[in-house]
Structure formats: structure tokens, C-alpha cells
Protein backbone atom coordinates (compact mmCIF):
# COMPACT_ATOMS: atom_id res chain seq x y z
CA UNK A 1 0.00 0.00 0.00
CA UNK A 2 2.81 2.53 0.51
CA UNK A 3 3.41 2.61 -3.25
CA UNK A 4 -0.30 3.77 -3.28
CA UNK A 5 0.39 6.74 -1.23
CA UNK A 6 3.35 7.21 -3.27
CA UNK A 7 1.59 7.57 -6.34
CA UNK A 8 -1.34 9.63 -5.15
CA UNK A 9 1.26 12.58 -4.63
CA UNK A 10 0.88 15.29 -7.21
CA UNK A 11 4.18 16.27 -7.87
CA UNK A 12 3.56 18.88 -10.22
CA UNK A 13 1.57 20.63 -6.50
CA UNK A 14 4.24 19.25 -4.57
CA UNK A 15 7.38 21.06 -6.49
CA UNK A 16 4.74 24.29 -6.54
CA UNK A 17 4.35 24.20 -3.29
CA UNK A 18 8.09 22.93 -2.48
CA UNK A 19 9.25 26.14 -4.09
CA UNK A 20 6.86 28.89 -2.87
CA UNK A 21 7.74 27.19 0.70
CA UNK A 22 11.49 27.26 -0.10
CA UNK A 23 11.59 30.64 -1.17
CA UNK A 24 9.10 31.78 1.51
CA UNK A 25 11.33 30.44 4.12
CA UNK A 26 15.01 31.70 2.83
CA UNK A 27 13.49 35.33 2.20
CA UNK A 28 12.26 35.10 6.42
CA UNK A 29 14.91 33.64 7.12
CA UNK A 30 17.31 36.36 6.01
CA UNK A 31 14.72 39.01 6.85
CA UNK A 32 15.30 37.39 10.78
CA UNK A 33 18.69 37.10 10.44
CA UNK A 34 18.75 41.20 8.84
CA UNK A 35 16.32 41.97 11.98
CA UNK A 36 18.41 40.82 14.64
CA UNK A 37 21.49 42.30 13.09
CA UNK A 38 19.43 45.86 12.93
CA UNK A 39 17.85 45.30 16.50
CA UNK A 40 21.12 44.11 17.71
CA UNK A 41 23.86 46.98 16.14
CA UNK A 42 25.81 43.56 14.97
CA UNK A 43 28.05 44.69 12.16
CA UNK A 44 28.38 42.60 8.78
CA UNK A 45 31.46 39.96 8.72
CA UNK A 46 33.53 38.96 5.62
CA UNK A 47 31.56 35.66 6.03
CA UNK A 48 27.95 36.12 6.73
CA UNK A 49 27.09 32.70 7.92
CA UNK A 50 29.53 33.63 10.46
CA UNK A 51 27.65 36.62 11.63
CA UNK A 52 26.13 36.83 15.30
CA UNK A 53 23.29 37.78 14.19
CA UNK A 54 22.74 34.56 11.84
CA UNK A 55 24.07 32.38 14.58
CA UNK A 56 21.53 33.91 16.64
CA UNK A 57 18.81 33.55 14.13
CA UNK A 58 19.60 29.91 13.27
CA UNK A 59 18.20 28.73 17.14
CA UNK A 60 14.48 30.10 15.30
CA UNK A 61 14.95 28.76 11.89
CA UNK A 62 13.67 25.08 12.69
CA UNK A 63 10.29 26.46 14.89
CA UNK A 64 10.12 28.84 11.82
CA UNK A 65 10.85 26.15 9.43
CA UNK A 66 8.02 24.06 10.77
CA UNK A 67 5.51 26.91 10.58
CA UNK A 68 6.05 28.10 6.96
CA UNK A 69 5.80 23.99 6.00
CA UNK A 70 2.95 23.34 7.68
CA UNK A 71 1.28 26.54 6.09
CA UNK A 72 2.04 24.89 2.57
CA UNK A 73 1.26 21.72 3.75
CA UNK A 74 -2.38 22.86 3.90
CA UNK A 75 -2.33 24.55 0.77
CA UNK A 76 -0.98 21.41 -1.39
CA UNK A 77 -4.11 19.60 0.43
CA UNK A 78 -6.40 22.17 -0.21
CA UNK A 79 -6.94 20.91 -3.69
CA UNK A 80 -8.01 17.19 -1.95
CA UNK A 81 -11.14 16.01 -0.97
CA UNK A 82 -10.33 15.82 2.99
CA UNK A 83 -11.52 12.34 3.45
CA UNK A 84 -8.80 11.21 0.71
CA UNK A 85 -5.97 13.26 3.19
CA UNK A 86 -4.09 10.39 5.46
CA UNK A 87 -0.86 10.71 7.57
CA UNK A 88 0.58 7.90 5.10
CA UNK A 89 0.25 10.53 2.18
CA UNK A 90 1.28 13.71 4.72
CA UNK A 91 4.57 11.16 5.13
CA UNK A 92 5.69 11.02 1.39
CA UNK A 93 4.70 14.67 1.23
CA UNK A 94 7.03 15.49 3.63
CA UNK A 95 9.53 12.76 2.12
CA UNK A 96 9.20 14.09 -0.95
CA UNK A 97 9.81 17.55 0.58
CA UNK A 98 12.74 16.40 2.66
CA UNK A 99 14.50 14.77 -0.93
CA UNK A 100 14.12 17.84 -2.88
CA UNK A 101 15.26 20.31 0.08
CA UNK A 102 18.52 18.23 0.67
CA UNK A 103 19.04 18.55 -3.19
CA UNK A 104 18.49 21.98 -3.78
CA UNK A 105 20.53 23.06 -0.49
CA UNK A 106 23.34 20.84 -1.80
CA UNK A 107 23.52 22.19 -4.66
CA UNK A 108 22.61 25.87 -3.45
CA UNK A 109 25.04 26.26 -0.60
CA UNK A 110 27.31 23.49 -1.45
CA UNK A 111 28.01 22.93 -5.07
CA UNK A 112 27.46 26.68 -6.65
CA UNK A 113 29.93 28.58 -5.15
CA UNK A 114 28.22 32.21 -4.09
CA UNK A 115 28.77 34.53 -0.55
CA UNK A 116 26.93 32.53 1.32
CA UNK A 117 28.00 28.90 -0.10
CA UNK A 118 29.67 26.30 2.75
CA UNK A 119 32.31 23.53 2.26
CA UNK A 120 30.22 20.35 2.99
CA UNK A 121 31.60 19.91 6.47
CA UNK A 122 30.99 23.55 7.44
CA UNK A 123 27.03 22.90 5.76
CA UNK A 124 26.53 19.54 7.39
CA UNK A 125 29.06 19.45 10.53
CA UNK A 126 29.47 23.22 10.75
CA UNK A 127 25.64 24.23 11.47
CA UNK A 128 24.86 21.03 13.63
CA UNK A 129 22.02 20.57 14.72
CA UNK A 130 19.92 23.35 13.32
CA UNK A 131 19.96 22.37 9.66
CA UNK A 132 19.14 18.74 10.66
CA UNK A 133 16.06 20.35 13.00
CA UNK A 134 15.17 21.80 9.83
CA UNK A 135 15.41 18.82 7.72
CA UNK A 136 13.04 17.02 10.42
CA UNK A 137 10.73 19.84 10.26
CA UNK A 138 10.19 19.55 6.35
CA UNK A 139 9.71 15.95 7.04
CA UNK A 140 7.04 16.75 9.77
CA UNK A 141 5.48 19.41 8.59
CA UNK A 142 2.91 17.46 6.99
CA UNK A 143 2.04 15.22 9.33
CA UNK A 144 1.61 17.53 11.41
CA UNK A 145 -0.73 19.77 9.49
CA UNK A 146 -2.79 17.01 9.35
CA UNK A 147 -2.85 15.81 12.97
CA UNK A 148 -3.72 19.62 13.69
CA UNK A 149 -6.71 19.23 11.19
CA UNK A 150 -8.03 15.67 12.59
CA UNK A 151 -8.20 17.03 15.95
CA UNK A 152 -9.80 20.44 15.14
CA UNK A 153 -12.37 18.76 12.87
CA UNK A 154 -12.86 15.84 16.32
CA UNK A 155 -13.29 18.75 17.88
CA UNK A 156 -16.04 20.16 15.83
CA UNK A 157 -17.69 17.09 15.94
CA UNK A 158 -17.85 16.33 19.64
């Protein structure tokens, strides 16, 4: 049955909503990072993921993260009859999710060298454990969405 799920994805909705959630999350992300560096008088470094204020913001990203997936988590299932919604298809959402983040940030901060690019131990080792919070939260998101919607719609019916 799991290749069911599988199948049932829309990945044309998926990589939509992947990529208005991706881009959603790097432009708060920086505007945080910007915010705290304003609030804060921090001055700019030579190497901005080396900044105070990003360090700083990095201990939100994840709860942040997690908010901003879940929000596009409900509108990919919009589109879906709710009955049809299950955790099993909220889990290769956020699978699918999870695959496609780890690609694009590989190739984003990793491969394609740019001001804010990382050496793979600095991206993996270097920002332990927020990026891997994040990953989970991409993962979660989903599910979560959904376990938020069973119990507010148990709720309406009790």
C-alpha cells in the first residue's frame, strides 16, 4: 500500500508548493537574520554565515521552518477532498519535501559557489544541529498539518 500513497502525490503541487515554501522560508529567514542584526547593532562579517546575528537567528529557523511547512502543507491539500488526506500521504509529502530540500541546499550552498556557499563539512558538521532540526521539520510538517486538522475537525464534531 505505501506505493499507493506514493503515487497519489501530485508532484507537479508538490514542487509548486516545495518552491513557494522554499523561497518563503530563505526570504524570512534572512529578513530574521537582517532583523536581529538591525535590532542588535551587529556589524556585517567577511563571512555572513559567520555573523552573530545569523548564529543567533539559526536557534528560530527550525520552529520557523516548521511553521512556513505546515502553512504549505495545507495549501498542497487544499486541492483534496479531505476524506482522501491520510498521515501515510502527509509522510511522502514530507519525504518528498525532505528529498528535494537536501538537493536543492546541496547544490545551493554546497556545489554553486556564491557569498553565502559552505564547504560540505561547514554545511553539514558546521551548522549542527539546526539544519538537521530543519530537515526534520520539512519531514514533519505534513504530518503535522494534518494531525492539527483531525483534531480540530474531532473537535467540531464532539
Amino acid at each position: 500500500m505505501p506505493l499507493k500513497a506514493a503515487n497519489s502525490l501530485n508532484k507537479g503541487r508538490a514542487i509548486l508548493t516545495f518552491a513557494l515554501a522554499y523561497i518563503a522560508v530563505t526570504i524570512l529567514g534572512i529578513a530574521l537574520s537582517l532583523s536581529i542584526s538591525a535590532i542588535g547593532h551587529i556589524p556585517q562579517t567577511a563571512e555572513p554565515m559567520q555573523n552573530a546575528a545569523y548564529l543567533l537567528s539559526e536557534r528560530f529557523l527550525p520552529v520557523m521552518n516548521l511553521l512556513v511547512w505546515m502553512l504549505f502543507s495545507w495549501m498542497y491539500f487544499q486541492k483534496r477532498p479531505r476524506i482522501s488526506t491520510s498521515h501515510r500521504q502527509a509522510f511522502f509529502l514530507g519525504a518528498f519535501w525532505l528529498l528535494v530540500a537536501l538537493v536543492v541546499d546541496y547544490v545551493g550552498f554546497v556545489l554553486i559557489k556564491n557569498p553565502i556557499s559552505l564547504s560540505p563539512h561547514d554545511f553539514y558538521i558546521g551548522q549542527f544541529p539546526w539544519i538537521y532540526l530543519i530537515y526534520i521539520a520539512v519531514l514533519i510538517s505534513p504530518l503535522c498539518y494534518v494531525a492539527l486538522s483531525d483534531a480540530r475537525q474531532k473537535k467540531h464534531l464532539a
